[in-house]
C-alpha atoms as a PDB file:
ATOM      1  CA  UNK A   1     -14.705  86.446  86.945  1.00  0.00           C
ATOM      2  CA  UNK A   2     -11.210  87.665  85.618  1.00  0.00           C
ATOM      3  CA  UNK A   3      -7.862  88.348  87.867  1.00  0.00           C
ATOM      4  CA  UNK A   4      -5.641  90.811  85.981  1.00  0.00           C
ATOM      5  CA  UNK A   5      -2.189  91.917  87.417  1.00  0.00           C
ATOM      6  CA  UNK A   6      -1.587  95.366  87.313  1.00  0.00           C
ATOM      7  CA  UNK A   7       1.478  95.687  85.073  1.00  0.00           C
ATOM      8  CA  UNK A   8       2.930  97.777  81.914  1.00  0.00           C
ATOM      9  CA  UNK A   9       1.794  94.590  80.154  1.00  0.00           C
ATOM     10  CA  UNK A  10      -1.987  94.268  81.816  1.00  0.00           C
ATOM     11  CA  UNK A  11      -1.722  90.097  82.332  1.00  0.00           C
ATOM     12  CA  UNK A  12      -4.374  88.137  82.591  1.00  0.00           C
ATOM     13  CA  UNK A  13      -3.662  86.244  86.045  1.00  0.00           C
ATOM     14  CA  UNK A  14      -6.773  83.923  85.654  1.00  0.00           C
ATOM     15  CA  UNK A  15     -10.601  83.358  84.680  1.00  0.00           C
ATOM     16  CA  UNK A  16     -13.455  81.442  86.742  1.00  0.00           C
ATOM     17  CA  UNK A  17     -16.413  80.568  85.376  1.00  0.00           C
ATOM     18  CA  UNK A  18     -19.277  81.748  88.715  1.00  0.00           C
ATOM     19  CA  UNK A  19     -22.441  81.559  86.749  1.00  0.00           C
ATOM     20  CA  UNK A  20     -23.571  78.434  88.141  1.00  0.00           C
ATOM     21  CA  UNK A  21     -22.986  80.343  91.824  1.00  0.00           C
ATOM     22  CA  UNK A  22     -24.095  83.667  91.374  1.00  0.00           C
ATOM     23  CA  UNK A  23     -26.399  84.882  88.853  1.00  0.00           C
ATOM     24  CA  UNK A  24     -26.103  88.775  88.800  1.00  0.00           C
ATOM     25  CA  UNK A  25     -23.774  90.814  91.200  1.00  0.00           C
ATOM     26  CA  UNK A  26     -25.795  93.595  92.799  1.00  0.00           C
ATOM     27  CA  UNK A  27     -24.106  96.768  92.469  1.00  0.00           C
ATOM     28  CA  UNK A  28     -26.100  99.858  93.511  1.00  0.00           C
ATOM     29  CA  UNK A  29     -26.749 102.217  97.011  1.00  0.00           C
ATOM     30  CA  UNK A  30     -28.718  99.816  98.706  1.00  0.00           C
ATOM     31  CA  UNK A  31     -26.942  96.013  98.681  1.00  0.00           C
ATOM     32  CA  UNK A  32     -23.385  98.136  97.923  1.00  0.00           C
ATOM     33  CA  UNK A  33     -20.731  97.165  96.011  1.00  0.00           C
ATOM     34  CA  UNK A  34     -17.698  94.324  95.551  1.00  0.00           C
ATOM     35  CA  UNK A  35     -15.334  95.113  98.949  1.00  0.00           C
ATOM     36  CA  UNK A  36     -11.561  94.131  99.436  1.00  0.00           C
ATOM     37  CA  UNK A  37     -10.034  92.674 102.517  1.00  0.00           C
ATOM     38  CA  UNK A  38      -6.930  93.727 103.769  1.00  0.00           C
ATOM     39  CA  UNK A  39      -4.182  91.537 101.948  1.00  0.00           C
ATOM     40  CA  UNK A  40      -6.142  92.034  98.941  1.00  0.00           C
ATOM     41  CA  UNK A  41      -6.439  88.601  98.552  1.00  0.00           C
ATOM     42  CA  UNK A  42     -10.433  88.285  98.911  1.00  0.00           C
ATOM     43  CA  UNK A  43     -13.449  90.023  97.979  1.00  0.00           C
ATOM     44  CA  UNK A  44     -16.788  90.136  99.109  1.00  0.00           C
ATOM     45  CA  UNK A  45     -20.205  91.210  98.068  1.00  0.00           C
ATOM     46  CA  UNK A  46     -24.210  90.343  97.428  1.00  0.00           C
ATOM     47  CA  UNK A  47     -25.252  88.796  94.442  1.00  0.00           C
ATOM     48  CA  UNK A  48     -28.422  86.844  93.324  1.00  0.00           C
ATOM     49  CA  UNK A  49     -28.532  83.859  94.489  1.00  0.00           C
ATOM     50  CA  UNK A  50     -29.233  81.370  91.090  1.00  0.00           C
ATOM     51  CA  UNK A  51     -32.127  79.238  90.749  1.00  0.00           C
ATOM     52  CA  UNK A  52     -31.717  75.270  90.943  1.00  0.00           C
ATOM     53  CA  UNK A  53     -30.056  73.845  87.834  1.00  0.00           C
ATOM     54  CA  UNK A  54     -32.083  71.188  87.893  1.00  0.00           C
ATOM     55  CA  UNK A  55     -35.528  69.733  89.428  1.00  0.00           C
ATOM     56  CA  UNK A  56     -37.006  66.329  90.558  1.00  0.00           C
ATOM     57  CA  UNK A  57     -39.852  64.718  88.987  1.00  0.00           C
ATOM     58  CA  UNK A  58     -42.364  63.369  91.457  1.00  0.00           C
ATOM     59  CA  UNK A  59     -43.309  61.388  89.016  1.00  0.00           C
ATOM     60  CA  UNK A  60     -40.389  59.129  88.144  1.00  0.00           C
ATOM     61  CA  UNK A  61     -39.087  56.332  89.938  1.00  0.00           C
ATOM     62  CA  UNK A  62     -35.312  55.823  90.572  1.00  0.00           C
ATOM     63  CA  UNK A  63     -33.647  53.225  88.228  1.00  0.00           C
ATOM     64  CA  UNK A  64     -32.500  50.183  90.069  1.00  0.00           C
ATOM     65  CA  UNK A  65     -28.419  50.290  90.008  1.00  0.00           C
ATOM     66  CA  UNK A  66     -25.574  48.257  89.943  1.00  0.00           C
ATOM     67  CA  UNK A  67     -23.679  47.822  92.927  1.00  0.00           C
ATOM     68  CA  UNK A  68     -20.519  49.505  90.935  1.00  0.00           C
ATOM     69  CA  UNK A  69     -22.672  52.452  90.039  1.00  0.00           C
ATOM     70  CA  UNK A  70     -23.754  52.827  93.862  1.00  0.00           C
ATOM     71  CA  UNK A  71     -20.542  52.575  94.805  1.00  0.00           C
ATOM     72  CA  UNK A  72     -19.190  55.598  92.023  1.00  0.00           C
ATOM     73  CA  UNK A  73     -22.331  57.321  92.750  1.00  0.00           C
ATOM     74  CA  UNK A  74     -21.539  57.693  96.550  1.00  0.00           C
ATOM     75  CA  UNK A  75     -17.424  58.509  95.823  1.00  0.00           C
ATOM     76  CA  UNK A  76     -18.761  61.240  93.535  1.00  0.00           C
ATOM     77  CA  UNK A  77     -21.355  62.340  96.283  1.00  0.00           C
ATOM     78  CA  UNK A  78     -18.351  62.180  98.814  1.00  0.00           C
ATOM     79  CA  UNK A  79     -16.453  65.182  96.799  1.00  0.00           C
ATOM     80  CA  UNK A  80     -19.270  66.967  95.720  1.00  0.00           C
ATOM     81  CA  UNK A  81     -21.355  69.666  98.386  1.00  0.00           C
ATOM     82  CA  UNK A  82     -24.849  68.621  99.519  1.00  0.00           C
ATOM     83  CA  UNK A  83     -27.204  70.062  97.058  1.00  0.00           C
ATOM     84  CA  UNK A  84     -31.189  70.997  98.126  1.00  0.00           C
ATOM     85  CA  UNK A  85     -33.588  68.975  96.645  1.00  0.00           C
ATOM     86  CA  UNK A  86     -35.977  70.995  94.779  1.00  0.00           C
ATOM     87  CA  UNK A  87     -38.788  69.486  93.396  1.00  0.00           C
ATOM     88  CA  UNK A  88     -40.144  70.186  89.511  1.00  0.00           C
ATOM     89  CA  UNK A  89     -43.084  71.867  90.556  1.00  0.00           C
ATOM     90  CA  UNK A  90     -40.703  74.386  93.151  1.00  0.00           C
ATOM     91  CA  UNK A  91     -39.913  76.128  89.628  1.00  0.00           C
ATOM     92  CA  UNK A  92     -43.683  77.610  88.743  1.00  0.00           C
ATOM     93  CA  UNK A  93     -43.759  79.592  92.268  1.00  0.00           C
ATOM     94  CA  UNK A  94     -43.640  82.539  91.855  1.00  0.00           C
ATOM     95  CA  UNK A  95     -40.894  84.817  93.668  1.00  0.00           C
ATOM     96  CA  UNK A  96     -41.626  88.379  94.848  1.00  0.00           C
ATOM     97  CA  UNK A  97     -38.708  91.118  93.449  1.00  0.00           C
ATOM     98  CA  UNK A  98     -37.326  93.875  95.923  1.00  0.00           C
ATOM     99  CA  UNK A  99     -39.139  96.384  92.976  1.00  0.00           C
ATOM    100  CA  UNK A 100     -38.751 100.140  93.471  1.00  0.00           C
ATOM    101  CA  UNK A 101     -35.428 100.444  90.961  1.00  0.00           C
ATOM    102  CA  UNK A 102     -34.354  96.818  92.339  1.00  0.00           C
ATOM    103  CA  UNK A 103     -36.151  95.199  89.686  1.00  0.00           C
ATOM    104  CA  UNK A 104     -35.140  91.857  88.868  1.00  0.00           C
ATOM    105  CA  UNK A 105     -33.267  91.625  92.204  1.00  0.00           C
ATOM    106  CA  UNK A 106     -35.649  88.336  94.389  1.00  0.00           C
ATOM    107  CA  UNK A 107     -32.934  86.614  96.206  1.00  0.00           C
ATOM    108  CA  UNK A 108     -29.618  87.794  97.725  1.00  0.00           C
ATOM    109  CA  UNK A 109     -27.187  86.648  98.994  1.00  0.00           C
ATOM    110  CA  UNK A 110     -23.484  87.023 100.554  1.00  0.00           C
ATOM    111  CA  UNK A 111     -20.870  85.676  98.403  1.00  0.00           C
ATOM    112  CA  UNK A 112     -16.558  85.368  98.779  1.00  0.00           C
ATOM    113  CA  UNK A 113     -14.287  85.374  96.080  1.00  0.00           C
ATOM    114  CA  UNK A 114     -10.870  83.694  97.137  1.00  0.00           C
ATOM    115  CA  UNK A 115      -8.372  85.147  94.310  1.00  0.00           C
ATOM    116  CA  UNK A 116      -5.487  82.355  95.865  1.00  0.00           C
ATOM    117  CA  UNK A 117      -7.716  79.702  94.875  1.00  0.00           C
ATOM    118  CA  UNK A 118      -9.600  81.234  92.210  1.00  0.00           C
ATOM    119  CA  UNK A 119     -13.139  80.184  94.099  1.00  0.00           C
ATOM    120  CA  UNK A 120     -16.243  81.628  94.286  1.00  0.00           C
ATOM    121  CA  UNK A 121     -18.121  80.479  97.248  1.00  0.00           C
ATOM    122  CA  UNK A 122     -21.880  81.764  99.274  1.00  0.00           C
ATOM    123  CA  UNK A 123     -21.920  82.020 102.862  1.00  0.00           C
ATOM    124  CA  UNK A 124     -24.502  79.661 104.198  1.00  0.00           C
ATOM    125  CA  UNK A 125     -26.275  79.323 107.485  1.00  0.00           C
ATOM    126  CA  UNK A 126     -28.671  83.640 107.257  1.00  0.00           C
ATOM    127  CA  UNK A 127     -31.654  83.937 108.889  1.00  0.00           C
ATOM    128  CA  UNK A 128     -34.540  83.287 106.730  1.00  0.00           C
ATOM    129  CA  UNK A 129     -35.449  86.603 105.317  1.00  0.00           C
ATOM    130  CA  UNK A 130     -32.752  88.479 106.142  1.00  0.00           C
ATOM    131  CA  UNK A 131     -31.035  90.509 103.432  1.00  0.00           C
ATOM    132  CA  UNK A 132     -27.532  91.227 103.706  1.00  0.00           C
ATOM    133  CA  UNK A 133     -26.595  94.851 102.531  1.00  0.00           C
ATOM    134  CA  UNK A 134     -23.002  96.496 102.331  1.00  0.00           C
ATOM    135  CA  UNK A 135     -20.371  93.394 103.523  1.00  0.00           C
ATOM    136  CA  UNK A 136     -17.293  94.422 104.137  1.00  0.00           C
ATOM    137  CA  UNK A 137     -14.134  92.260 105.809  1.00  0.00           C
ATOM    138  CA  UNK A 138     -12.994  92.722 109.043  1.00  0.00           C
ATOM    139  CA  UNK A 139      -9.404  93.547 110.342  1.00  0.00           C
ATOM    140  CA  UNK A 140      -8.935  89.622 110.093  1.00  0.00           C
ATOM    141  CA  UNK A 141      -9.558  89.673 106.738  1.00  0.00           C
ATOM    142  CA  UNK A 142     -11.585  86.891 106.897  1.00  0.00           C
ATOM    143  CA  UNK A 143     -14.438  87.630 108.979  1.00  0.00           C
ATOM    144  CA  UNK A 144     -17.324  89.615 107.533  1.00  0.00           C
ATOM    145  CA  UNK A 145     -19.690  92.520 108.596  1.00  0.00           C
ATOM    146  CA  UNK A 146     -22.369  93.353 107.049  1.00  0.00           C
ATOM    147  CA  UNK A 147     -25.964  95.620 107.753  1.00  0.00           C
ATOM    148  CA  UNK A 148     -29.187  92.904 106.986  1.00  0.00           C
ATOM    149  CA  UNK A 149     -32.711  94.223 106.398  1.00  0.00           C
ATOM    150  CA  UNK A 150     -35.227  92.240 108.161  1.00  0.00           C
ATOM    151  CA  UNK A 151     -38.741  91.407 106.141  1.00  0.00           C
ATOM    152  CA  UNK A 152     -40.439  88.457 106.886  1.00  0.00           C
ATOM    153  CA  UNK A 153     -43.424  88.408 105.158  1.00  0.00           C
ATOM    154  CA  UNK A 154     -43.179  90.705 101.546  1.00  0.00           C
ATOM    155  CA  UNK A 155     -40.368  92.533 100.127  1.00  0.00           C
ATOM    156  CA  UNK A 156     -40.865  96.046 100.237  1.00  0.00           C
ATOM    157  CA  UNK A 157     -39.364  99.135  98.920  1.00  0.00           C
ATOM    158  CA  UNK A 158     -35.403  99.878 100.099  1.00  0.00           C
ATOM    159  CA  UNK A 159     -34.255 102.983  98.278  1.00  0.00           C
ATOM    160  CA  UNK A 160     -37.019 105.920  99.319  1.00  0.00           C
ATOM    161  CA  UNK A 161     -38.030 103.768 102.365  1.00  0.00           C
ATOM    162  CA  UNK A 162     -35.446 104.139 105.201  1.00  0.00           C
ATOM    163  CA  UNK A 163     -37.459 102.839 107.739  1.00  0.00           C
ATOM    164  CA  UNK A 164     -36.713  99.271 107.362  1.00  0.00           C
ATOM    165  CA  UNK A 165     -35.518  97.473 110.549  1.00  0.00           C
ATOM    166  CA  UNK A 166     -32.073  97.377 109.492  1.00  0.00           C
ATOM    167  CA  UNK A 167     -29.499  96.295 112.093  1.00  0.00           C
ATOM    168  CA  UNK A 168     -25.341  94.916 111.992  1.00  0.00           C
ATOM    169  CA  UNK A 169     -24.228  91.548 111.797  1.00  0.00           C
ATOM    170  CA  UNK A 170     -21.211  90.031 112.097  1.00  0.00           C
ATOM    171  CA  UNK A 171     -19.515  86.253 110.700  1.00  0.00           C
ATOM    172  CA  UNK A 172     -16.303  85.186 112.293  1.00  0.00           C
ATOM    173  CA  UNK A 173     -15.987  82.745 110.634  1.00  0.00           C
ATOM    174  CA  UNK A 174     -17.875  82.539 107.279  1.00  0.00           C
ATOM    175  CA  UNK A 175     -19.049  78.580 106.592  1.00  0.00           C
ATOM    176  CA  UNK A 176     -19.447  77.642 102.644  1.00  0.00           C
ATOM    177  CA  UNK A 177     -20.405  73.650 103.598  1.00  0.00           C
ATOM    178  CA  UNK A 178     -23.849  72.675 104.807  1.00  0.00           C
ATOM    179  CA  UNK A 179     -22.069  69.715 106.881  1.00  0.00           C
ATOM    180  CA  UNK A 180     -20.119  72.849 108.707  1.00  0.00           C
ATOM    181  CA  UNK A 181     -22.979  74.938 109.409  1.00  0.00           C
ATOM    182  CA  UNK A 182     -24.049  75.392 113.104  1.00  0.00           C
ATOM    183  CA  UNK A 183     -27.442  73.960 114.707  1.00  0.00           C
ATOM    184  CA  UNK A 184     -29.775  76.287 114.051  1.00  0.00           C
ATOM    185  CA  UNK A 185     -30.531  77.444 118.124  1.00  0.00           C
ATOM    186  CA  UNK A 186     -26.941  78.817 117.749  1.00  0.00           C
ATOM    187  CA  UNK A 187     -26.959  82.354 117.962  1.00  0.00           C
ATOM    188  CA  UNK A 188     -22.777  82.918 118.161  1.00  0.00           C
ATOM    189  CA  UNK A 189     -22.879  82.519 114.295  1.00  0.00           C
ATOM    190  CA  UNK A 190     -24.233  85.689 113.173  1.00  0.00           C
ATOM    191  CA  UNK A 191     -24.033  87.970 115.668  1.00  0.00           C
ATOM    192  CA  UNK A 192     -26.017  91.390 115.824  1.00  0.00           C
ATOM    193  CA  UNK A 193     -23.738  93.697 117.060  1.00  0.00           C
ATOM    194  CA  UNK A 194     -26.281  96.561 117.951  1.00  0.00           C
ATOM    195  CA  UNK A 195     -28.255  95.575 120.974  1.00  0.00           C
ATOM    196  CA  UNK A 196     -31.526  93.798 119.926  1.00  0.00           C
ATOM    197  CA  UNK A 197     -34.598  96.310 119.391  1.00  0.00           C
ATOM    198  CA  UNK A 198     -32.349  98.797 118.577  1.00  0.00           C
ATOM    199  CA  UNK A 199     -31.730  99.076 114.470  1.00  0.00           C
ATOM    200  CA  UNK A 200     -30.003 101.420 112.250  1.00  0.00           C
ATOM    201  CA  UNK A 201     -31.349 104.179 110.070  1.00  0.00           C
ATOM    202  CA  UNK A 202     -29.661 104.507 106.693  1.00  0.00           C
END
């Protein structure tokens, strides 16, 4: 992901790799498109989410470890996020697509890109199966709001389908850490703002 400033001259402010966080950045009618906040400072928008870069064996046993190596191990696990342990066989499932023009398009997710800090960050703590469409900031700037589709058991069609229960959510306070994210009976995190039973039509 590139920064330029908009000058005579066209400079290249600066460059982040975001592979490793985002794997394609969905950019049609349905999901929508990358959104500015306010200060221009941010940007937000859904993007697949990558697989894991790397799976457990089952099979093998840990290597017994030096006390020093324990000790690096768990300043270098200190700095780095939590990751989700996926085990080897996780890779062979197979993972339905959205289909119907989205092909190619199985997980999404909400991502932030902080241009201060050149970082490219997902929001954690969705619903499970809940697909985030159209984010945009609020007046904050820092708060998001964003219509999710609801389908719990198979991913169905989104563009000729419009009956989809669709409804508005919004994050205050967008959390990027797993050791930040709320209990998961707390409902002041995403909030839908249209009263519940009630969804939109698109």
């Amino acid at each position: 992901m590139e920064v330029w400033r908009e000058t005579s001259s066209q400079s290249l402010v600066s460059t982040t790799k975001v592979t490793d966080k985002v794997a394609k950045i969905y950019n049609d009618p349905v999901f929508g498109g990358i959104k500015w906040n306010r200060d221009e400072t941010k940007i937000c928008f859904v993007g697949e989410v990558p697989d894991p870069a790397a799976f457990k064996n089952p099979f093998e046993t840990d290597k017994k470890k030096s006390e020093e190596e324990k000790k690096e191990e768990n300043k270098e696990s200190e700095n780095e996020k939590e990751k989700e342990e996926k085990w080897q066989d996780d890779k062979f499932l197979h993972t339905r697509e959205f289909g119907e023009q989205l092909v190619g398009k199985k997980s999404a997710g909400l991502f932030v890109f902080d241009l201060k800090e050149t970082k490219l960050e997902r929001v954690l703590g969705l619903p499970d199966h809940l697909y985030p469409q159209c984010p945009v900031f609020d007046q904050s700037g820092s708060g998001l709001v964003f219509s999710g589709v609801k389908m719990p058991h198979f991913k169905f069609g989104l563009i000729f389908c419009l009956n989809r229960p669709t409804a508005l959510y919004y994050i205050q306070s967008p959390v990027f850490d797993k050791k930040e994210l709320p209990k998961e009976d707390d409902t002041q995190y995403v909030k839908q703002i249209n009263p519940e039973g009630e969804y939109l039509a698109f």
